[in-house]
Protein backbone atom coordinates (compact mmCIF):
# COMPACT_ATOMS: atom_id res chain seq x y z
CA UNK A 1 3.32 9.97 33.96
CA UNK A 2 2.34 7.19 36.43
CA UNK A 3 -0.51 5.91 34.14
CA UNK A 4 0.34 5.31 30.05
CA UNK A 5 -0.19 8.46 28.26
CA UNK A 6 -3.35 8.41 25.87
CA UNK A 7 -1.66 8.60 22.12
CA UNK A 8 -2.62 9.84 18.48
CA UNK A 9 -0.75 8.61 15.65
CA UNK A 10 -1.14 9.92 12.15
CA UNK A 11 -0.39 7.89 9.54
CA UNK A 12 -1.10 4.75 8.89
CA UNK A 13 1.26 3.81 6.07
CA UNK A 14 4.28 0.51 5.59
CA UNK A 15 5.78 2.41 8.84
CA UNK A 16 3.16 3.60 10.60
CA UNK A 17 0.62 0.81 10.48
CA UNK A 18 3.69 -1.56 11.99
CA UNK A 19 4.11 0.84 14.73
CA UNK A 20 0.56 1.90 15.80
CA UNK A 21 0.06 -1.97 16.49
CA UNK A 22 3.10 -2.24 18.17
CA UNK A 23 1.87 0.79 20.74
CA UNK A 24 -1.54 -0.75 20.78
CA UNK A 25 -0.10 -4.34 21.79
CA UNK A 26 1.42 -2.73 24.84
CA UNK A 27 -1.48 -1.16 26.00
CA UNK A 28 -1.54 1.91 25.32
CA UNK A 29 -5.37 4.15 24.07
CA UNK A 30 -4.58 4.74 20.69
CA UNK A 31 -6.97 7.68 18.50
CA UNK A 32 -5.17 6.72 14.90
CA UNK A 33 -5.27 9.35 11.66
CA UNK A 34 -4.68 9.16 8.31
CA UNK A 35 -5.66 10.85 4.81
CA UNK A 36 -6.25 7.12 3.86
CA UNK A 37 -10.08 6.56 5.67
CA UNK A 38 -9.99 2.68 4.66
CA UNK A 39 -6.39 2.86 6.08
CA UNK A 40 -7.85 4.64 9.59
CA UNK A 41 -10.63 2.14 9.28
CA UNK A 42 -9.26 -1.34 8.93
CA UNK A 43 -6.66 -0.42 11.73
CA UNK A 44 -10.07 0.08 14.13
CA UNK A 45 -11.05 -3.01 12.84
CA UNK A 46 -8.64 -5.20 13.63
CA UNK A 47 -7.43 -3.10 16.82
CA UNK A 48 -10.04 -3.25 19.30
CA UNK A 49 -9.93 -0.03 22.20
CA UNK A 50 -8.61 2.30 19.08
CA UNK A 51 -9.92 5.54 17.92
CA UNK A 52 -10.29 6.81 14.34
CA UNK A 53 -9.79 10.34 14.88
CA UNK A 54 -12.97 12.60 12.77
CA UNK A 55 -10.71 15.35 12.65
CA UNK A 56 -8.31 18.00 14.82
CA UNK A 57 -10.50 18.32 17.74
CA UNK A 58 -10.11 13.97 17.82
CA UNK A 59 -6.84 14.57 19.40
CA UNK A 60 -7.87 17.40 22.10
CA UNK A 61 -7.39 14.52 24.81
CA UNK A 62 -4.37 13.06 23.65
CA UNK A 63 -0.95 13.23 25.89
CA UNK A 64 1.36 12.83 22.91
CA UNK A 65 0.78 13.11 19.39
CA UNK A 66 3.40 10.86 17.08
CA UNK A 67 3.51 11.56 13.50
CA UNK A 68 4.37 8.90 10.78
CA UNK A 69 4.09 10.93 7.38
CA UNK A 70 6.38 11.32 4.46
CA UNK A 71 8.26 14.46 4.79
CA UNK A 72 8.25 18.48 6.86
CA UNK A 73 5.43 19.68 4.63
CA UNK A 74 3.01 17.27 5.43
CA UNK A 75 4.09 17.50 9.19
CA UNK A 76 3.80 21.34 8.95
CA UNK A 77 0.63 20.50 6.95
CA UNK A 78 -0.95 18.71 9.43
CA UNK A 79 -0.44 20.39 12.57
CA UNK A 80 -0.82 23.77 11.10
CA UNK A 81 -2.83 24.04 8.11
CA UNK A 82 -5.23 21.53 8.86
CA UNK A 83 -5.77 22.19 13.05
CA UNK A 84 -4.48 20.04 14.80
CA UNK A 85 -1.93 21.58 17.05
CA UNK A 86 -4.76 24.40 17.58
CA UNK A 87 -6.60 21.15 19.19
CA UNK A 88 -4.02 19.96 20.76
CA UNK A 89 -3.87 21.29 24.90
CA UNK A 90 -0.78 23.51 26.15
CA UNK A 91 1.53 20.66 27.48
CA UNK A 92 0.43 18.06 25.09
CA UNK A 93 3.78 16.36 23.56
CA UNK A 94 4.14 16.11 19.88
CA UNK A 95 6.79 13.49 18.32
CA UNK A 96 7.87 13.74 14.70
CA UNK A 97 8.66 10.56 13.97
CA UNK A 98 9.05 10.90 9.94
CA UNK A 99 12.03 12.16 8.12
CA UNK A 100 11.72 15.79 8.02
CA UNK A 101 14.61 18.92 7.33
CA UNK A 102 16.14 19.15 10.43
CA UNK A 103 15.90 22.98 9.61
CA UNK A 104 12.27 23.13 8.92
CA UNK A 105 12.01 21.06 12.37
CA UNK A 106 13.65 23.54 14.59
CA UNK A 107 11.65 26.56 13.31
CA UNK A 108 8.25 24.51 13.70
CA UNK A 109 9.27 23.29 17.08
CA UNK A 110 9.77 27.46 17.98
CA UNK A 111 6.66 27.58 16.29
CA UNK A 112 4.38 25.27 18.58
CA UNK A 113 6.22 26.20 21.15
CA UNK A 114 4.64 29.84 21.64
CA UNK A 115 1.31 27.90 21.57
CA UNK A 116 2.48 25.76 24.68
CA UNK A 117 3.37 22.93 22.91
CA UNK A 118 6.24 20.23 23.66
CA UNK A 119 8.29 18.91 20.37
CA UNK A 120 10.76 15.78 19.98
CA UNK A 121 12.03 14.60 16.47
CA UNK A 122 12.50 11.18 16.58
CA UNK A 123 12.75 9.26 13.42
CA UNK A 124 13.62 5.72 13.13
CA UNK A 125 15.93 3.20 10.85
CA UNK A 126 15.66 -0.19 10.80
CA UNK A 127 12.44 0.07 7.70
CA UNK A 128 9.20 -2.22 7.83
CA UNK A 129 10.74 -5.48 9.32
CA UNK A 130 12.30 -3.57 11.86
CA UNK A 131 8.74 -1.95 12.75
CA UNK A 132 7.39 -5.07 12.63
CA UNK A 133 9.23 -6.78 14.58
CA UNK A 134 9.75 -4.06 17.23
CA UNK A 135 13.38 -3.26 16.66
CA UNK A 136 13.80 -0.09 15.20
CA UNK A 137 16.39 2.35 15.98
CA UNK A 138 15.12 5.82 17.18
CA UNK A 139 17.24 9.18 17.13
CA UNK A 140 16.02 11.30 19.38
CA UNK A 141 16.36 15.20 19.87
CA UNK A 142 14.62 17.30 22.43
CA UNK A 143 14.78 17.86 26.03
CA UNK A 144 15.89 15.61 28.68
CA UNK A 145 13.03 15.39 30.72
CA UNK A 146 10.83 15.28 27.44
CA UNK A 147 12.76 12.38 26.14
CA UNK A 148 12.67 10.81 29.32
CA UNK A 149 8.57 10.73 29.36
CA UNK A 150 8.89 8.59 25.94
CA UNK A 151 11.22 5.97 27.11
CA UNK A 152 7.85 4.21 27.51
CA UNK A 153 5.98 4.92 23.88
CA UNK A 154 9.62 3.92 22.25
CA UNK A 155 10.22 0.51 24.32
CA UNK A 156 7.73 -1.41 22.18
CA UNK A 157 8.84 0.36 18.61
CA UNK A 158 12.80 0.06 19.22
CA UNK A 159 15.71 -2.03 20.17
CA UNK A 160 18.07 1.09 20.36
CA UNK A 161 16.95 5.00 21.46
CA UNK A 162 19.74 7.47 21.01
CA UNK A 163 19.33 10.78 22.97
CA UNK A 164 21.48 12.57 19.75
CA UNK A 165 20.94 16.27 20.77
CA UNK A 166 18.40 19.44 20.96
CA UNK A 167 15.32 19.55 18.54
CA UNK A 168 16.36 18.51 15.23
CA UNK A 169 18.95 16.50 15.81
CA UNK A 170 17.19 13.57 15.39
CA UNK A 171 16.61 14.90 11.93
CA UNK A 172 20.01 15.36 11.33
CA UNK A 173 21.09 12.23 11.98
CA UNK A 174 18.33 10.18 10.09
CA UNK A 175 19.38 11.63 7.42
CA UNK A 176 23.21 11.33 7.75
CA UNK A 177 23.24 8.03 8.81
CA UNK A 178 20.95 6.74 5.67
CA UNK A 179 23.46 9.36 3.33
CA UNK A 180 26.47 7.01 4.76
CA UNK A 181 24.10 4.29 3.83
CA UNK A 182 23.26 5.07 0.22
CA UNK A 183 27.36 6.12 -0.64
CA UNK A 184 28.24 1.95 0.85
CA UNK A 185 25.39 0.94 -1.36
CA UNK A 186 26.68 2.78 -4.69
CA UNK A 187 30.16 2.10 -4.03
CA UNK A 188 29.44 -1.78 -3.31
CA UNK A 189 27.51 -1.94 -6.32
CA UNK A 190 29.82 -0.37 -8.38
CA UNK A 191 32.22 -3.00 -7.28
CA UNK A 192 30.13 -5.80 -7.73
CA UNK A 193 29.41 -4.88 -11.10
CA UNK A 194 33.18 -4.64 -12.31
CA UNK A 195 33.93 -7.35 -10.27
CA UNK A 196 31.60 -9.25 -12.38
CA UNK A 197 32.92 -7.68 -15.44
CA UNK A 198 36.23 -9.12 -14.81
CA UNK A 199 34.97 -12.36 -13.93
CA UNK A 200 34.26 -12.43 -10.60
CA UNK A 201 31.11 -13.95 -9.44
CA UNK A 202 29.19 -11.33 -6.84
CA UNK A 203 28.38 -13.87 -4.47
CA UNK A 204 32.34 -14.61 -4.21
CA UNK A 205 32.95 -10.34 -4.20
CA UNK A 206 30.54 -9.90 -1.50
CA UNK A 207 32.51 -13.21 0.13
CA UNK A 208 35.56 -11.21 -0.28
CA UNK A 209 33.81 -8.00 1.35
CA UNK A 210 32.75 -9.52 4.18
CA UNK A 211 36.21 -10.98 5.30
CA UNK A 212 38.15 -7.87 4.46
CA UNK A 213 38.17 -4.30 4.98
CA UNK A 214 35.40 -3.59 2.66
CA UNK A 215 32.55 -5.29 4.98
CA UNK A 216 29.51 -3.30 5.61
CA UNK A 217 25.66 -3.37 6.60
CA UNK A 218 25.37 -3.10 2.92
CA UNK A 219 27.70 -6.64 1.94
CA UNK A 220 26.62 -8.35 5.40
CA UNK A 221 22.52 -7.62 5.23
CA UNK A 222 21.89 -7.06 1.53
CA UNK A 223 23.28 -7.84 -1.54
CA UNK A 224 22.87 -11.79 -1.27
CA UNK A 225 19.88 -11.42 0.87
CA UNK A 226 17.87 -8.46 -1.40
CA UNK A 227 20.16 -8.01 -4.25
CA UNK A 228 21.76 -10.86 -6.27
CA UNK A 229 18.87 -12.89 -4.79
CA UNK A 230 16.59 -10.64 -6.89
CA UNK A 231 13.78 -10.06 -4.45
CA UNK A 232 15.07 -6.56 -3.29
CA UNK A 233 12.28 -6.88 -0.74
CA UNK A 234 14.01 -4.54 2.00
CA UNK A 235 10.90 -2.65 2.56
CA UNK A 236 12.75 0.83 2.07
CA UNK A 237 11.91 2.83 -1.05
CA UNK A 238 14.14 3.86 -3.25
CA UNK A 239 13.25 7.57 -3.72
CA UNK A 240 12.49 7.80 0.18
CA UNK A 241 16.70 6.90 0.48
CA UNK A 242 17.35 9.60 -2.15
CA UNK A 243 15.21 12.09 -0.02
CA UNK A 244 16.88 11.48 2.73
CA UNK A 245 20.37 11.64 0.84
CA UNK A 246 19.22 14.90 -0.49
CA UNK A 247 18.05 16.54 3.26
CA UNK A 248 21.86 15.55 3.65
CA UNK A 249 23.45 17.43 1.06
CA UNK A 250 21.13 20.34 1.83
CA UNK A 251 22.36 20.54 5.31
CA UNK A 252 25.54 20.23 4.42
CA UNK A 253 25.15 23.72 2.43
CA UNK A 254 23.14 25.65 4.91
CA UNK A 255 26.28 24.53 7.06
CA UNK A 256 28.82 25.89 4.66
CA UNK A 257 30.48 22.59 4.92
CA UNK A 258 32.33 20.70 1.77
CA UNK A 259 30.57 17.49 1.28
CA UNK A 260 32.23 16.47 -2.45
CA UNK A 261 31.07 12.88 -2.15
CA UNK A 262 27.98 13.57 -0.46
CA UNK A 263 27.04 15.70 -3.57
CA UNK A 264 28.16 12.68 -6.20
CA UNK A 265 26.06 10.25 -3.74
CA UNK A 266 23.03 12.64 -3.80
CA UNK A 267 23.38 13.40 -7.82
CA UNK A 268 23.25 9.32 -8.39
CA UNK A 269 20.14 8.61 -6.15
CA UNK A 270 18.24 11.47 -7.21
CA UNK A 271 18.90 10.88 -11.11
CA UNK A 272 17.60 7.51 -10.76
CA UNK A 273 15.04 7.69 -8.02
CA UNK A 274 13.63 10.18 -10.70
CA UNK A 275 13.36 7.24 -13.14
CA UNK A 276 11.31 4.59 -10.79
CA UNK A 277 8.14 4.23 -9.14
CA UNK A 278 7.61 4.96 -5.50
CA UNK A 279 7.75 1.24 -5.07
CA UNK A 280 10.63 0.27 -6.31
CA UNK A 281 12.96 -0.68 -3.19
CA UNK A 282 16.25 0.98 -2.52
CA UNK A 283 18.09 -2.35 -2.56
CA UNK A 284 17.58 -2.29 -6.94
CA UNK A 285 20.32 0.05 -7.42
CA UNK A 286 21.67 -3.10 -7.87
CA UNK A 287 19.89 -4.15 -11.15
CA UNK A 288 19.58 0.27 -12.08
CA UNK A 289 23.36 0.58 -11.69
CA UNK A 290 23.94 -2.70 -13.51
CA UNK A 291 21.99 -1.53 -16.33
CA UNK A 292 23.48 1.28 -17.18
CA UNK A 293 26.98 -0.32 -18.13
């Protein structure tokens, strides 16, 4: 497209609200949705030029749809139950930019596609700083020339845009990725917390980590800055990591493929994402870990 594409973006949530400004910084017409009204309405407000969509038909114009919303079923919900791929024209370009079954992705994406619609996954790590400050990183899967048309839309979200694959790979990898996360972050706990045991202070441990073969995202970029600090103020809930663990463990069996720590990593977050709020940060598991010895 010589001209920017016209966008909708549903949901306005800790991700999506980040984001949507983001796009509507760099110029692009924004027609924003979200089950939240106040949400929808307080983004107008403070976002001159953008739309609050008053329904399906809202995003008939739009040249790419991006969705920001918690999981497949409300993505399935959305465009299917409620209308709004039935409004959307033949051609029109529809992003899933959430953390959705990979799966359930490439069956909707058949789906839509026998109605003339485009589909990319793309969700994105990097959590509410990285929205807000533009850096996210995006996994991409879809077509070539499809991914090429949203090198534009992802330059102001992301510092880093992987092309990982076909539809759902994006999906896949999300979910992966943040299952490699959550094993570093239970096994770096569990080490803190018997290094402390013994004696050992976890500000020297995580010392120790970081000059030796034990350094990781987790030792560099959280425990003194979220964890032993006591703010755990990543901006990445708890029981959305354990989701993601769990689409992990669930490909892993619809693969047929042994995944024996995967399984222990997936039984620890979702026993204890069971026993906190939706707002309690993924970075506690320091403090939830710690209590339970």
């Amino acid at each position: 497209m010589s001209r920017k594409p016209t966008l909708g973006f549903i949901g306005l949530g800790k991700m999506g609200t980040p984001m949507a400004s983001a796009l509507h910084r760099a110029g692009f017409a924004l027609v924003v949705g979200d089950l939240d009204d106040k949400a929808v309405a307080g983004f107008v407000e403070q976002h001159p030029g953008a739309v609050a969509a008053a329904g399906p038909s809202s995003y008939g114009e739009v040249d790419v749809l991006i969705l920001m919303v918690p999981n497949s079923a409300v993505v399935e919900a959305v465009l299917e139950t409620d209308g709004t791929a039935a409004a959307l024209r033949p051609g029109t370009l529809v992003v899933d930019m959430s953390s959705s079954v990979p799966t359930r992705t490439r069956t909707l994406a058949a789906r839509l596609a026998t109605v003339g619609l485009r589909f990319v996954d793309a969700p994105v790590s990097g959590g509410v700083r990285g929205a807000v400050a533009g850096k996210l990183a995006v996994m991409a899967g879809g077509e070539s020339s499809d991914l090429d048309e949203l090198v534009p839309v992802f330059e102001p979200l992301a510092s880093t845009v992987i092309a990982v694959g076909p539809v759902g790979s994006g999906h896949a990898a999300k979910a992966l990725n943040n299952l490699v996360s959550a094993a570093t972050i239970s096994v770096t706990v569990e080490a803190l917390q018997l290094g402390r045991r013994f004696g050992i202070t976890p500000e020297i441990l995580t010392e120790v980590l970081n000059s030796s073969s034990g350094r990781s995202n987790t030792s560099e970029n959280k425990v003194i800055q979220f964890m032993t600090s006591g703010t755990f103020g990543s901006g990445f809930a708890l029981q959305l990591m354990a989701k993601d663990v769990g689409i992990a463990v669930d490909l892993a069996d619809d693969l047929h493929q042994e995944a024996e720590v995967a399984h222990e990593v997936a039984r620890q977050w979702s026993r204890i994402a069971a026993e906190v709020s939706p707002e309690t940060d993924h970075t506690q598991m320091y403090e939830l870990i710690g209590a339970e010895s």
